[in-house]
PDB file of N, CA and C in Angstrom:
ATOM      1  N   UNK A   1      -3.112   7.413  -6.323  1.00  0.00           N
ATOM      2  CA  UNK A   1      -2.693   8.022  -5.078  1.00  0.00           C
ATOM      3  C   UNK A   1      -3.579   7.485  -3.962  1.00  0.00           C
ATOM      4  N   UNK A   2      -3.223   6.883  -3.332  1.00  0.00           N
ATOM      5  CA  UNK A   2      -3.734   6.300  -1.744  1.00  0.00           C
ATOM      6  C   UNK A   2      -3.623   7.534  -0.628  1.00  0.00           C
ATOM      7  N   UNK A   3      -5.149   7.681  -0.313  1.00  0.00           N
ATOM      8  CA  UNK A   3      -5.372   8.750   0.903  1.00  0.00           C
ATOM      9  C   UNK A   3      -5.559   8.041   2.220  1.00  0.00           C
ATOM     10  N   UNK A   4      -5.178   8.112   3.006  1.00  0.00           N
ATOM     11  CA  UNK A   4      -5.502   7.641   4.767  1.00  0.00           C
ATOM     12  C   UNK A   4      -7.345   7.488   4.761  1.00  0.00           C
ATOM     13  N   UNK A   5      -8.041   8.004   3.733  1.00  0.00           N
ATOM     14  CA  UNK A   5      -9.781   7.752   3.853  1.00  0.00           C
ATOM     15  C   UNK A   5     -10.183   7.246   3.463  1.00  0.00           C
ATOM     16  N   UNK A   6      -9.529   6.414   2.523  1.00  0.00           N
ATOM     17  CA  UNK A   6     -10.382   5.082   1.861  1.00  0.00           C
ATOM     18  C   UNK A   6      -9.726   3.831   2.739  1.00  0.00           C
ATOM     19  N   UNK A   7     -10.757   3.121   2.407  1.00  0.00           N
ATOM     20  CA  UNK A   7     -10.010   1.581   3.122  1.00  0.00           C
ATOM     21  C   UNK A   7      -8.666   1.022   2.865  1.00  0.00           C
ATOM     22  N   UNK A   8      -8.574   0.882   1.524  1.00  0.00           N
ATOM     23  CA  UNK A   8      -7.064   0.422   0.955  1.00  0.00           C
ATOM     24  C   UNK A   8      -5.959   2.049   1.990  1.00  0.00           C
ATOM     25  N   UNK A   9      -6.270   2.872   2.054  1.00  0.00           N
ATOM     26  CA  UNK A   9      -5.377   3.484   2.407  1.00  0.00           C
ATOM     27  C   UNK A   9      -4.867   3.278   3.743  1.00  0.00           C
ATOM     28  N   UNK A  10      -6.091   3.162   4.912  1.00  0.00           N
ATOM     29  CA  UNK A  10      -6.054   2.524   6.167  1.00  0.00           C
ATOM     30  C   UNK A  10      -5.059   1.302   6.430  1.00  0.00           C
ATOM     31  N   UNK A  11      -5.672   0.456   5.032  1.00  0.00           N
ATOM     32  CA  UNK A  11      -4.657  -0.716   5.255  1.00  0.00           C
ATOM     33  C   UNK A  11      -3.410  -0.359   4.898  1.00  0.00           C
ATOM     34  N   UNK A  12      -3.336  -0.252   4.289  1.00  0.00           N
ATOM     35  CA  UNK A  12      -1.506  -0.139   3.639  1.00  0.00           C
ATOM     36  C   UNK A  12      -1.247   0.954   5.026  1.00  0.00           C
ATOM     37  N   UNK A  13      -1.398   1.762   5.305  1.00  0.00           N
ATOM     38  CA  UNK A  13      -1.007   2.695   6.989  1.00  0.00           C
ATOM     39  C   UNK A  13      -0.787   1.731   7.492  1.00  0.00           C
ATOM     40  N   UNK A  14      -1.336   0.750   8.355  1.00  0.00           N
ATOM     41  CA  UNK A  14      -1.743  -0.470   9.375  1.00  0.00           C
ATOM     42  C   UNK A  14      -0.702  -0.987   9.108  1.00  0.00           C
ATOM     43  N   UNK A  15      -0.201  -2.025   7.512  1.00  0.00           N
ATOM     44  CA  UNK A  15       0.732  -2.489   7.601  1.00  0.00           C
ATOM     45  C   UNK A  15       1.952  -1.786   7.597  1.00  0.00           C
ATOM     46  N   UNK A  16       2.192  -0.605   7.113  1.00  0.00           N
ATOM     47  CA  UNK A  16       3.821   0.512   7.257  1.00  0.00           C
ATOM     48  C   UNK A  16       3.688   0.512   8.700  1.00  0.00           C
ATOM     49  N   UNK A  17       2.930   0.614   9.512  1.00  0.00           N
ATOM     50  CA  UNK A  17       3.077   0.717  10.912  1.00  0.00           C
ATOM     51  C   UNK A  17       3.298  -0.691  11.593  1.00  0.00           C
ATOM     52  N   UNK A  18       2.807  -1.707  10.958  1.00  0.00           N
ATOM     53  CA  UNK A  18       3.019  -2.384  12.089  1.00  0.00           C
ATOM     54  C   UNK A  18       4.815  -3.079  11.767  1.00  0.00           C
ATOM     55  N   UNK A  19       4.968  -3.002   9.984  1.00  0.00           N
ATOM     56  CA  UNK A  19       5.906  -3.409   9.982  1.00  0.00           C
ATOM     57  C   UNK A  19       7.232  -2.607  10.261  1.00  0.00           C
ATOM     58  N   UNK A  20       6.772  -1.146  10.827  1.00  0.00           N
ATOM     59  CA  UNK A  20       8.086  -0.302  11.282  1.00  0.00           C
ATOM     60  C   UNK A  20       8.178  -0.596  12.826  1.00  0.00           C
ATOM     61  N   UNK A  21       7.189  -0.863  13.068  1.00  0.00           N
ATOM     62  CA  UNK A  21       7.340  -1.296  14.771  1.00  0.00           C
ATOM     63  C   UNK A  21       8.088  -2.763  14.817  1.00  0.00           C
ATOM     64  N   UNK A  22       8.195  -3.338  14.137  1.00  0.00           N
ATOM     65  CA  UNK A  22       8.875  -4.444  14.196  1.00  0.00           C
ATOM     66  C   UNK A  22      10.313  -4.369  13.853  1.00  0.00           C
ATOM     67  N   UNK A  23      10.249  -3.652  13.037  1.00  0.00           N
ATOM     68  CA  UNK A  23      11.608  -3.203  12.681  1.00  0.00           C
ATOM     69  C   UNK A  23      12.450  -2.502  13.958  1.00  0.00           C
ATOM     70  N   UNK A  24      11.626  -1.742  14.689  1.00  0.00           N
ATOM     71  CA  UNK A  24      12.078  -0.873  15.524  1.00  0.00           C
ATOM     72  C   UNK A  24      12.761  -1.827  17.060  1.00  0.00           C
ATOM     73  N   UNK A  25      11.761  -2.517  17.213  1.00  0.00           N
ATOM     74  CA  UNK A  25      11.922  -3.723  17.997  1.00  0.00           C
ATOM     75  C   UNK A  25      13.355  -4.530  17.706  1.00  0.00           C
ATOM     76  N   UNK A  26      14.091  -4.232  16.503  1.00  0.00           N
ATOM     77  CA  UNK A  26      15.179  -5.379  16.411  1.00  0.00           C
ATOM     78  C   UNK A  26      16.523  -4.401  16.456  1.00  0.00           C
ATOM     79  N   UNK A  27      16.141  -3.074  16.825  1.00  0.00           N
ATOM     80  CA  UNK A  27      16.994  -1.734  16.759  1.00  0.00           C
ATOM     81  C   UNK A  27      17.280  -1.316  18.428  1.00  0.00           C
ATOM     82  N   UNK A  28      18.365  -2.118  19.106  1.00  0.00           N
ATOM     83  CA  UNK A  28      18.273  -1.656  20.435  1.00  0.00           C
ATOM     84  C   UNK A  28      18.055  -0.428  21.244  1.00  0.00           C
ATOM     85  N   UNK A  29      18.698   0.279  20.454  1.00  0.00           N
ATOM     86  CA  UNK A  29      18.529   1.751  21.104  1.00  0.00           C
ATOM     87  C   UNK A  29      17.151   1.967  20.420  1.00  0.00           C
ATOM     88  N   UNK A  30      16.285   2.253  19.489  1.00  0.00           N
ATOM     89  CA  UNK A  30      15.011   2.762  18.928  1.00  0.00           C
ATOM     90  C   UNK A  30      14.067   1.418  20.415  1.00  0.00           C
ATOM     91  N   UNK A  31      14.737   0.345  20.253  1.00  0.00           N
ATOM     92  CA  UNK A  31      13.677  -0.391  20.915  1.00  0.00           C
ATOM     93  C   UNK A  31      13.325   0.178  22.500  1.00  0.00           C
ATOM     94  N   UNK A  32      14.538   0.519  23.498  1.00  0.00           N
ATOM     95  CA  UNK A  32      14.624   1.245  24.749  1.00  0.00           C
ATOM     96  C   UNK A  32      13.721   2.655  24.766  1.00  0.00           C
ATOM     97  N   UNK A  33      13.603   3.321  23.456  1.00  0.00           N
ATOM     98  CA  UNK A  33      13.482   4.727  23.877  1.00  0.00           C
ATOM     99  C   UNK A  33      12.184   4.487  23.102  1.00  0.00           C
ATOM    100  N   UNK A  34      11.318   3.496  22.475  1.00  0.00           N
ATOM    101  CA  UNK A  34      10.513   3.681  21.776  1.00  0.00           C
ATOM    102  C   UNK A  34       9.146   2.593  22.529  1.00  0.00           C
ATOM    103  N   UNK A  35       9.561   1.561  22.686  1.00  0.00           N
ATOM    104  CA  UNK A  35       9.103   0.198  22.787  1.00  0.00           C
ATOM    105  C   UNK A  35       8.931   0.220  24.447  1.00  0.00           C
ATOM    106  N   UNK A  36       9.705   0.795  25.363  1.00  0.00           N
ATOM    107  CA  UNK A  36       9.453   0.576  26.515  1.00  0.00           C
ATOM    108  C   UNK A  36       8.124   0.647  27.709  1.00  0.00           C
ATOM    109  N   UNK A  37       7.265   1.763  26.927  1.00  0.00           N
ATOM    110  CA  UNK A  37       5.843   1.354  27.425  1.00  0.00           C
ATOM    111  C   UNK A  37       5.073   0.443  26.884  1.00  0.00           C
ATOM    112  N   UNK A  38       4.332  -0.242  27.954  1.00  0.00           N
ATOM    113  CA  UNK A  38       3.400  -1.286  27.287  1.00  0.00           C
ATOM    114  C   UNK A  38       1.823  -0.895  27.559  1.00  0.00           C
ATOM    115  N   UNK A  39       1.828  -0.093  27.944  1.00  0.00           N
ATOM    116  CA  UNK A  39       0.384   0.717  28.677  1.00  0.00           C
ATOM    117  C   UNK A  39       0.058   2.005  27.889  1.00  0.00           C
ATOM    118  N   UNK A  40      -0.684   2.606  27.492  1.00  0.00           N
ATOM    119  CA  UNK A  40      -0.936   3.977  27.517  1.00  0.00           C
ATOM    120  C   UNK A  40      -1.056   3.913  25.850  1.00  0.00           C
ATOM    121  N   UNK A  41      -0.850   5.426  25.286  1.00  0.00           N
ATOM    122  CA  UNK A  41      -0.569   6.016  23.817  1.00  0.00           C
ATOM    123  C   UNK A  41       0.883   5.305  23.228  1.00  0.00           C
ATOM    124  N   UNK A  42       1.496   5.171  23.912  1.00  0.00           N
ATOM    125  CA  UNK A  42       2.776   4.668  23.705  1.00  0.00           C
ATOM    126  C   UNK A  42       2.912   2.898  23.550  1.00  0.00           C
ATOM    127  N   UNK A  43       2.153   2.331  24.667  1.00  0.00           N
ATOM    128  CA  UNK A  43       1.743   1.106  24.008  1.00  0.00           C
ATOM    129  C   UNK A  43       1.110   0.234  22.994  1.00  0.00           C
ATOM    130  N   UNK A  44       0.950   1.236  22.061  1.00  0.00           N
ATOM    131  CA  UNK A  44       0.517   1.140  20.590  1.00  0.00           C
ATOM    132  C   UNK A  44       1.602   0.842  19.507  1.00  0.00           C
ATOM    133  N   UNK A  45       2.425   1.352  20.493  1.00  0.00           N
ATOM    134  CA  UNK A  45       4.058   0.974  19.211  1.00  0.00           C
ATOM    135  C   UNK A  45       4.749  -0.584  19.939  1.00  0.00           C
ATOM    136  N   UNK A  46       4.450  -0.689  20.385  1.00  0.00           N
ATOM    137  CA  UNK A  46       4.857  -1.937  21.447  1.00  0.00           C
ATOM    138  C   UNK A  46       3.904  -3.417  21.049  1.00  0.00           C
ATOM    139  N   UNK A  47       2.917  -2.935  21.064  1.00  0.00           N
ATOM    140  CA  UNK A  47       1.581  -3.706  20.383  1.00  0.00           C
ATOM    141  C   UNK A  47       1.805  -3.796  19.116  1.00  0.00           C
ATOM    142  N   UNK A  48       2.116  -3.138  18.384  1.00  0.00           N
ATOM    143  CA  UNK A  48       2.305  -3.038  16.922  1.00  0.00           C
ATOM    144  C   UNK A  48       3.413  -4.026  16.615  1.00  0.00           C
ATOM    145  N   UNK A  49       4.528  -3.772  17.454  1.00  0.00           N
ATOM    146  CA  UNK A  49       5.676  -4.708  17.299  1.00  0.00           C
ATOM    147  C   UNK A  49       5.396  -5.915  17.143  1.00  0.00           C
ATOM    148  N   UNK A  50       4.713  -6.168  18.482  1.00  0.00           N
ATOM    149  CA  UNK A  50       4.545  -7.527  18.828  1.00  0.00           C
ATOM    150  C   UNK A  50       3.680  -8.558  17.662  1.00  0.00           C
ATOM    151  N   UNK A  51       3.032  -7.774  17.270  1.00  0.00           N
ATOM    152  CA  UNK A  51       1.738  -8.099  16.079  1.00  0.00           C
ATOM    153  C   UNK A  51       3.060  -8.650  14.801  1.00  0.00           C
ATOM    154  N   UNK A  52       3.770  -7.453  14.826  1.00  0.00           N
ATOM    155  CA  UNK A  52       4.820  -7.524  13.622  1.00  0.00           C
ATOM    156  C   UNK A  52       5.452  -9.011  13.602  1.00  0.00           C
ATOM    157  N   UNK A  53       6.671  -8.899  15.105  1.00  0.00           N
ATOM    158  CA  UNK A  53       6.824  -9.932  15.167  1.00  0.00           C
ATOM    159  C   UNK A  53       6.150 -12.085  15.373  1.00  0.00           C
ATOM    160  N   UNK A  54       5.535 -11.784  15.841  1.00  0.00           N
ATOM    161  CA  UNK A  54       4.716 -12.940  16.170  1.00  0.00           C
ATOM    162  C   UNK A  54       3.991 -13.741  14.544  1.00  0.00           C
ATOM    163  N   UNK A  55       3.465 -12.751  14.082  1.00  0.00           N
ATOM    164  CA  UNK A  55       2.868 -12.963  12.582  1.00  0.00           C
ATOM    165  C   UNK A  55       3.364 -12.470  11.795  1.00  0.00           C
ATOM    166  N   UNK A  56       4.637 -12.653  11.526  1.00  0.00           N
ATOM    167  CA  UNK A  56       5.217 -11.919  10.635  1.00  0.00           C
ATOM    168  C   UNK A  56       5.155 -12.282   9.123  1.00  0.00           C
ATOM    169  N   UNK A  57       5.113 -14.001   8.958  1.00  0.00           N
ATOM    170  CA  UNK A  57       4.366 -14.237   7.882  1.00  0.00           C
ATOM    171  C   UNK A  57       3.649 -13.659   7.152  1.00  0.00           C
ATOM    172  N   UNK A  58       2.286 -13.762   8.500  1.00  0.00           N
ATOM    173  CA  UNK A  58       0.933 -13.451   7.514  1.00  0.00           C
ATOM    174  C   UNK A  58       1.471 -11.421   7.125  1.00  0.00           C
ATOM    175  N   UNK A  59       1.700 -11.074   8.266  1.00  0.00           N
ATOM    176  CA  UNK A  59       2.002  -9.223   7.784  1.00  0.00           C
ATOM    177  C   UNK A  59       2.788  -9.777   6.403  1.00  0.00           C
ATOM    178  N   UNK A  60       3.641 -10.235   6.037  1.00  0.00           N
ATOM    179  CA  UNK A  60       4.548 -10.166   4.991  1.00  0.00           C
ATOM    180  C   UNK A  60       3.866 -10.657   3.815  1.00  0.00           C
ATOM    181  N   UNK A  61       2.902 -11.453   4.144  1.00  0.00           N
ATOM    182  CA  UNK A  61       1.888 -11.949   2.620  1.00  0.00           C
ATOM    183  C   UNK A  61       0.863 -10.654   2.768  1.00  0.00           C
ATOM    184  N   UNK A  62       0.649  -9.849   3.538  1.00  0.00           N
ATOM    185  CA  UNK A  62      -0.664  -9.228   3.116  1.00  0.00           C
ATOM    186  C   UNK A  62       0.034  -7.866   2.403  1.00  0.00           C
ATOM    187  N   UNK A  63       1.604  -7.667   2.894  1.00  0.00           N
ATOM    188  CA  UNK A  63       2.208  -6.511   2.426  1.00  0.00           C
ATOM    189  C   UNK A  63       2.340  -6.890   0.764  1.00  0.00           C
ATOM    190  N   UNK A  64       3.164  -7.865   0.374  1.00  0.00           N
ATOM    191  CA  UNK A  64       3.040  -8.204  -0.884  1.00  0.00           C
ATOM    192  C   UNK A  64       1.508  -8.380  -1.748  1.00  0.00           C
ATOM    193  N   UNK A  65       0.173  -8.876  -1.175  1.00  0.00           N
ATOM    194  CA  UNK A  65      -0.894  -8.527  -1.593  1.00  0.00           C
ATOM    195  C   UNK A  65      -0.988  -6.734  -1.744  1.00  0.00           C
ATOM    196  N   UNK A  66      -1.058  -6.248  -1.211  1.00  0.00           N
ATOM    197  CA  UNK A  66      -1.688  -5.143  -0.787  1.00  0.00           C
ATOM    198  C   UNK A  66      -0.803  -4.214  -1.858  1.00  0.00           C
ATOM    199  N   UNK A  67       0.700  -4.474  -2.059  1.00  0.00           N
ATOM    200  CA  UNK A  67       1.737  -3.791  -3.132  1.00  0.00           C
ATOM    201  C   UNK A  67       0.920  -4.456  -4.560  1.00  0.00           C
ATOM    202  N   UNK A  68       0.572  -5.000  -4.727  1.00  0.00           N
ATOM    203  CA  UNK A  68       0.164  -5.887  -6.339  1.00  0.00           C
ATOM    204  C   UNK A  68      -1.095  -4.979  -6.358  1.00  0.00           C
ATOM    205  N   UNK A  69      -2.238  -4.831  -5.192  1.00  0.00           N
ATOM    206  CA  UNK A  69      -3.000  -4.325  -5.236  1.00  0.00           C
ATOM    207  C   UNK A  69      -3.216  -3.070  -5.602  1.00  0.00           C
ATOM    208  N   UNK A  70      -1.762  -2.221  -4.779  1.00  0.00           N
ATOM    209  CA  UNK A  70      -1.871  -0.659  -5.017  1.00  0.00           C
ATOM    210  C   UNK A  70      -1.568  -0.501  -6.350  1.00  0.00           C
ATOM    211  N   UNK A  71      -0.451  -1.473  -6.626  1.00  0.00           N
ATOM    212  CA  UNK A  71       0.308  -0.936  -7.980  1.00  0.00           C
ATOM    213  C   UNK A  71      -0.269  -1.383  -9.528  1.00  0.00           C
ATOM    214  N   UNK A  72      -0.796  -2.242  -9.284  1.00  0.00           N
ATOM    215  CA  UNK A  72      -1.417  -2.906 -10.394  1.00  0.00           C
ATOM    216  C   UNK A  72      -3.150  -3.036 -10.649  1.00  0.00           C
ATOM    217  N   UNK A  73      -4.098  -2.822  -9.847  1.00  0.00           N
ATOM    218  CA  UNK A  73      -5.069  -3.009  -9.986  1.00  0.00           C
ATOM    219  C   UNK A  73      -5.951  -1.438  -9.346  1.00  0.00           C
ATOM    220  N   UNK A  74      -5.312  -0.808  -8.577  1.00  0.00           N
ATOM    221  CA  UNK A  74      -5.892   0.508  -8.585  1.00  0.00           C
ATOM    222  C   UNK A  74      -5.425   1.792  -9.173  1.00  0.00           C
TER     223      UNK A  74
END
């Protein structure tokens, strides 16, 4: 069981977030009502996107690390 207080848990959070913000980003209506600040508390989902999209590679190799990791070695 992965808690938000250990490191592995942080990470695997980090990546579900950044890769739902990316997701959200390719969802027009979620993208308008979600994505539209780029400043503030809200520009964290916008940032996240952008991270998603741009490197989406590397997010997509560390998600598949990080699944082998949870599931098989801890």
């Amino acid at each position: 069981m992965t808690n938000v207080y250990s490191l592995d848990g942080i990470l695997v959070f980090g990546l579900l977030f950044v890769c739902t913000c990316a997701y959200f980003k390719k969802v027009p209506r979620l993208k308008t009502w979600l994505l539209s600040e780029k400043k503030g508390v809200w520009g964290v989902f916008y940032k996240a996107a952008v991270i998603g999209t741009r490197l989406h590679a590397a997010v997509a190799i560390a998600c598949v690390v990080m699944a082998f990791y949870v599931l098989f070695v801890k």
